[in-house]
N, C-alpha and C. Protein backbone atom coordinates (compact mmCIF):
# COMPACT_ATOMS: atom_id res chain seq x y z
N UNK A 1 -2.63 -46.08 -42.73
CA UNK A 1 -3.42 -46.05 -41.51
C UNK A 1 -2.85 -47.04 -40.51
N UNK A 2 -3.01 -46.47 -39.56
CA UNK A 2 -2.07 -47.66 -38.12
C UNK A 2 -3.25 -48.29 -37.32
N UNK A 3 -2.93 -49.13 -36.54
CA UNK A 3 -4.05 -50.52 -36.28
C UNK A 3 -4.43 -49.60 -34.97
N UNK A 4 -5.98 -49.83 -34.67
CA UNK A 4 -6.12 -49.40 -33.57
C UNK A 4 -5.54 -49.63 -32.17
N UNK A 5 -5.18 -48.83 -31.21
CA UNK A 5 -4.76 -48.72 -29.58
C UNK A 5 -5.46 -50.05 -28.96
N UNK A 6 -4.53 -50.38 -28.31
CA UNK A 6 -4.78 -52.16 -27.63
C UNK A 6 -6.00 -51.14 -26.74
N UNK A 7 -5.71 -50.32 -25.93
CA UNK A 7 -6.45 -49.54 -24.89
C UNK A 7 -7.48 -48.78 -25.41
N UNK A 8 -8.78 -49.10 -24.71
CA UNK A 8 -9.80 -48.89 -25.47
C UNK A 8 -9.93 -47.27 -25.02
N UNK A 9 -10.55 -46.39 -25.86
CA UNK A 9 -10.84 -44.95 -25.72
C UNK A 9 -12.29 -45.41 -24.15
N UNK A 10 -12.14 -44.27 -23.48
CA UNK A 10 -13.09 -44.56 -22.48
C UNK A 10 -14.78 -43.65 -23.21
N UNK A 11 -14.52 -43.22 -24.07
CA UNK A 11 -15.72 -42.58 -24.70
C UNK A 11 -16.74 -43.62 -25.36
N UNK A 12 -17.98 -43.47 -25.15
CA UNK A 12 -18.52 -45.00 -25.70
C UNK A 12 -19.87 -43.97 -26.52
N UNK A 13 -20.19 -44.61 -28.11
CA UNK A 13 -21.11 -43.90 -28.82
C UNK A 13 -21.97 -44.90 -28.88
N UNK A 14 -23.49 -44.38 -29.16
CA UNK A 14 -24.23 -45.66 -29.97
C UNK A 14 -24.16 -45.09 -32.11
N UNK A 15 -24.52 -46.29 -32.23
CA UNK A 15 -24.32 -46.48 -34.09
C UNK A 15 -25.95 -46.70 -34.06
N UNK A 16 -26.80 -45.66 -34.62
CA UNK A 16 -27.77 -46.29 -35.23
C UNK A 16 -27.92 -46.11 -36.86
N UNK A 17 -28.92 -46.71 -36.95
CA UNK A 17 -29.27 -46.61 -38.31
C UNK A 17 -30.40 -45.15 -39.36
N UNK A 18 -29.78 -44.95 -40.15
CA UNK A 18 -30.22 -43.98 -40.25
C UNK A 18 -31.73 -43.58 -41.16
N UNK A 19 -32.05 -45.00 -41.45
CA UNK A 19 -33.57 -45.03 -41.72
C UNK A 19 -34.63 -44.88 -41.09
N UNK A 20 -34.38 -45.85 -39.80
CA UNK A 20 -35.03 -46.49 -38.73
C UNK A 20 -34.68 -45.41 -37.60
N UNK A 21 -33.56 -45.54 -37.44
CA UNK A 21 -33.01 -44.72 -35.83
C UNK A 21 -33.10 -45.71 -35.13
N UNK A 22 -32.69 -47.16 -35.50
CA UNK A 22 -32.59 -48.44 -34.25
C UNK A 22 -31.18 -48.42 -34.01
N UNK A 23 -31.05 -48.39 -33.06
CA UNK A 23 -29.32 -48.86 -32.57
C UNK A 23 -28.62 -50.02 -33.07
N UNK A 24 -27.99 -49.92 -33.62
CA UNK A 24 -26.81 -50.85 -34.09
C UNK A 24 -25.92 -51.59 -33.38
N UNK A 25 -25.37 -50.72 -32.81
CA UNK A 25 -24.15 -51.18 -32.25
C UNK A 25 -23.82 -49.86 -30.71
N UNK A 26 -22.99 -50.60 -29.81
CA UNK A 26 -22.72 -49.57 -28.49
C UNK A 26 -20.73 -49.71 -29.36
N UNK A 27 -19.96 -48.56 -29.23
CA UNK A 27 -18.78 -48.20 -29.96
C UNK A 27 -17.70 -47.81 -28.83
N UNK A 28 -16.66 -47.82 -28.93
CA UNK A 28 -15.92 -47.16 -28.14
C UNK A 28 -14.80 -46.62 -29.15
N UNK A 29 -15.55 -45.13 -29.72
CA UNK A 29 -14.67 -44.41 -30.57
C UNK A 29 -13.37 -43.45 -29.82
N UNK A 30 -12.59 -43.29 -30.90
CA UNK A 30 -11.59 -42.63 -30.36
C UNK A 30 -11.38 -41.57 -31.14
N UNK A 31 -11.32 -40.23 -30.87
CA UNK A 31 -10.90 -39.04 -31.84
C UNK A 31 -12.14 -38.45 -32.01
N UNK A 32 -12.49 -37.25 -32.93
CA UNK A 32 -13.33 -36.52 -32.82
C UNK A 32 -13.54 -36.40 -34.43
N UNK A 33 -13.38 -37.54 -35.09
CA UNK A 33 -13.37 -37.31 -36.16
C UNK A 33 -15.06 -37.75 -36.79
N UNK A 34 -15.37 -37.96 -38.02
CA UNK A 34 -16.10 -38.71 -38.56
C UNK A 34 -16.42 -40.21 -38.27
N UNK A 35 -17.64 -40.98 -38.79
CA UNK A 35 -17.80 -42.39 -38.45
C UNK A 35 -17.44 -42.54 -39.36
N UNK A 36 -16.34 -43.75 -39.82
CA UNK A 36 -15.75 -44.09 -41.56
C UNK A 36 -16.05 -45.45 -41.24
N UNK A 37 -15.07 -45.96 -40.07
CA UNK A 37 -15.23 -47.56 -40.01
C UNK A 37 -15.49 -47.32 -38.53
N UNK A 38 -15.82 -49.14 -38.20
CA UNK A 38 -15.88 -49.46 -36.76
C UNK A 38 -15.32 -50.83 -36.26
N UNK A 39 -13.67 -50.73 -36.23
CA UNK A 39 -12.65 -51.97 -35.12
C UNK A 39 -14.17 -52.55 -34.72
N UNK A 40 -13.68 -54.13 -34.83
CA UNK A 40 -14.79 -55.28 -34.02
C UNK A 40 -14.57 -55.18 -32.97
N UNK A 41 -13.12 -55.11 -32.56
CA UNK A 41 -12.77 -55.17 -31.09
C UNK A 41 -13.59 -54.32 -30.23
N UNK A 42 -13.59 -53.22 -30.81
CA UNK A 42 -14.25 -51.96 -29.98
C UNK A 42 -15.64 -51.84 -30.11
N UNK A 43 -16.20 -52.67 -30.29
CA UNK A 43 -17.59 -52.99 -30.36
C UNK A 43 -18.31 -53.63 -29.06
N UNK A 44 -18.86 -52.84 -28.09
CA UNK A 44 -19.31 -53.29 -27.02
C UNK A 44 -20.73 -54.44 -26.95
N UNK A 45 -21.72 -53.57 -27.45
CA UNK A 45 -23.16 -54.24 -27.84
C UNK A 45 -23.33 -54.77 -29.30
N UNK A 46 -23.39 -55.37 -29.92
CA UNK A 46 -24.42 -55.22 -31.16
C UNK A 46 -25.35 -56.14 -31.42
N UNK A 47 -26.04 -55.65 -31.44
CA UNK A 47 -27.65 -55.39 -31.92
C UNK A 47 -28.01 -56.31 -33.06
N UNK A 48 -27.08 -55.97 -34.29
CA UNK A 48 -27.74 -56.86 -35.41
C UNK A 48 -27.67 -58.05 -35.28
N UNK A 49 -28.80 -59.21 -36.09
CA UNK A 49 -29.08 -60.38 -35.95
C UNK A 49 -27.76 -60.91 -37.17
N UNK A 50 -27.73 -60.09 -38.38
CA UNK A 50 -26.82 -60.45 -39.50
C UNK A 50 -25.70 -59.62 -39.83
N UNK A 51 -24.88 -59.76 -39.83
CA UNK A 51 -23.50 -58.64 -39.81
C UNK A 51 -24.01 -57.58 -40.72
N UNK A 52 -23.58 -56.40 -40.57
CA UNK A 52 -23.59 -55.16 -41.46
C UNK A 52 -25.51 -55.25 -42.19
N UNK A 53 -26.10 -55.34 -41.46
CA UNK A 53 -27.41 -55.41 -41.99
C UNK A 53 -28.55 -54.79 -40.01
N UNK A 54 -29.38 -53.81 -40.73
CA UNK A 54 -30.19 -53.35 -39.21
C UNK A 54 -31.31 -54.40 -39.41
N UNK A 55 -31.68 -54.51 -37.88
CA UNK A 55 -32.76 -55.62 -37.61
C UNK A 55 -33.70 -55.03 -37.36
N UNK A 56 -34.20 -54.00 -37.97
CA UNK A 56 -35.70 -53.55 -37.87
C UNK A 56 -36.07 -52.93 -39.09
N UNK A 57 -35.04 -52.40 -40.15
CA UNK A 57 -36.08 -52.03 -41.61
C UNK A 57 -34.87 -53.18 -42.35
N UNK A 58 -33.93 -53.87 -42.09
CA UNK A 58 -32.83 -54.90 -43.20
C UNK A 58 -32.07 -54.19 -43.94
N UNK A 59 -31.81 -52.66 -44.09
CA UNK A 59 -30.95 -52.06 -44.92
C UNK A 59 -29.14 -52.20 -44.40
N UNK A 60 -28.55 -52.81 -45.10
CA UNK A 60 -27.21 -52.78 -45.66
C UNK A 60 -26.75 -51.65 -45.28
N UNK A 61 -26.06 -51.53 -43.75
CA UNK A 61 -25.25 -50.01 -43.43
C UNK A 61 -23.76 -50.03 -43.84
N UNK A 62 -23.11 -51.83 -43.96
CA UNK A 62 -21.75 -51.71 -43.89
C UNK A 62 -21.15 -52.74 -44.41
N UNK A 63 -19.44 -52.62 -45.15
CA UNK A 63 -19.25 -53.97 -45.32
C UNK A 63 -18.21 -54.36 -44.47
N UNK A 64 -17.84 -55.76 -44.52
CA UNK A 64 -16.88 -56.35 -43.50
C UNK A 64 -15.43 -56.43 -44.55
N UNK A 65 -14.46 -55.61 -44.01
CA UNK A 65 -13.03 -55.53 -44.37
C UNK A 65 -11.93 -55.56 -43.60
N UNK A 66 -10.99 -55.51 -44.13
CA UNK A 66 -9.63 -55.99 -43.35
C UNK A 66 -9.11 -53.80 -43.40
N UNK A 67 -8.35 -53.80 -42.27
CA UNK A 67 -7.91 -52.45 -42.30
C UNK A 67 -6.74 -52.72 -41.83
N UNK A 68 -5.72 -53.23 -42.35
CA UNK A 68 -4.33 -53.36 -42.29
C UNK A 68 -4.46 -54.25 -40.98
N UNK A 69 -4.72 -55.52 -41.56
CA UNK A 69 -4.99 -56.84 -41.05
C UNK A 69 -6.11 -56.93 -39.97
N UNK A 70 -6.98 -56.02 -39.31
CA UNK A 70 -7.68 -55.49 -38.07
C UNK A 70 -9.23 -55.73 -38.54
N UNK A 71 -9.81 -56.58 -38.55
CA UNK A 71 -11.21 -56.91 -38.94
C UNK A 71 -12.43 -55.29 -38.71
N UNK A 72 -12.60 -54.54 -39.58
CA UNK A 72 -13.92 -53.54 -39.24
C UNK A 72 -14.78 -53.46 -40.18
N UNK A 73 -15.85 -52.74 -39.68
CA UNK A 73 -16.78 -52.45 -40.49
C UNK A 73 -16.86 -51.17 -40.97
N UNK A 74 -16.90 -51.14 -42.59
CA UNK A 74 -17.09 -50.00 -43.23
C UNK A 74 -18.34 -49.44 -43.59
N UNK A 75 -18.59 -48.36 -43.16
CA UNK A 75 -19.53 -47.48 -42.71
C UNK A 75 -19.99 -47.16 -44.42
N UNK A 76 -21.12 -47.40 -45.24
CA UNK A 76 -21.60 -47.36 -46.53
C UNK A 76 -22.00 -45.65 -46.15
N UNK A 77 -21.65 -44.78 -47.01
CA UNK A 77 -21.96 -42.95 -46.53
C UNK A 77 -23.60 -43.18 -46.35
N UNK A 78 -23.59 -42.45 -45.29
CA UNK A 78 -24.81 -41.41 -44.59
C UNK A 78 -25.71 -43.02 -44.67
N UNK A 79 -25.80 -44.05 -44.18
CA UNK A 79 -26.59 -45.29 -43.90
C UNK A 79 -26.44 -45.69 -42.25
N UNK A 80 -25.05 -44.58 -41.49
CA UNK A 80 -25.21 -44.95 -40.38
C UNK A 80 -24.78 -43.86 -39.69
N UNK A 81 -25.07 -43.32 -38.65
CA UNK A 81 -24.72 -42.08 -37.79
C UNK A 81 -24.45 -42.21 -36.08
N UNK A 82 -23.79 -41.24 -35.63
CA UNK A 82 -22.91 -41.94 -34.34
C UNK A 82 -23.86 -40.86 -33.23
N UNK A 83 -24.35 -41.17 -32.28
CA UNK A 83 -24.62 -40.23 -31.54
C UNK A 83 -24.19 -40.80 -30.25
């Protein structure tokens, strides 16, 4: 996998949570693919009070990893959805 584009995609998603439906995070995804991970860089808003944890029910959406040296968050399946 190659490190994300210095240049941010101009498309911007919100991340909420998929218990709650509270917003997570504001994204600036690129591609039309699936949510797997989410680059810090490209992280406009977020929302949570504690990394990879939602601030309105506390469920655990993600963990914090290295993606070929590039700090993101990995998306735990179907705990977080992109609209």
């Amino acid at each position: 996998m190659a490190k994300p584009n210095k240049k941010l995609p101009s498309k911007s998603i919100d991340i909420l949570c998929r218990q709650c439906k509270a917003v997570l995070f504001k994204y600036k995804k690129g591609g039309k693919g699936a949510l797997l991970k989410c680059f810090k860089e490209r992280i406009t808003l977020d929302n949570t009070h504690t990394p990879c944890q939602c601030p309105n029910c506390e469920t655990v959406f993600a963990r914090d990893v290295l993606v070929n040296g590039t700090p993101a968050f990995k998306i735990i399946g179907n705990k977080a959805f992109a609209k």
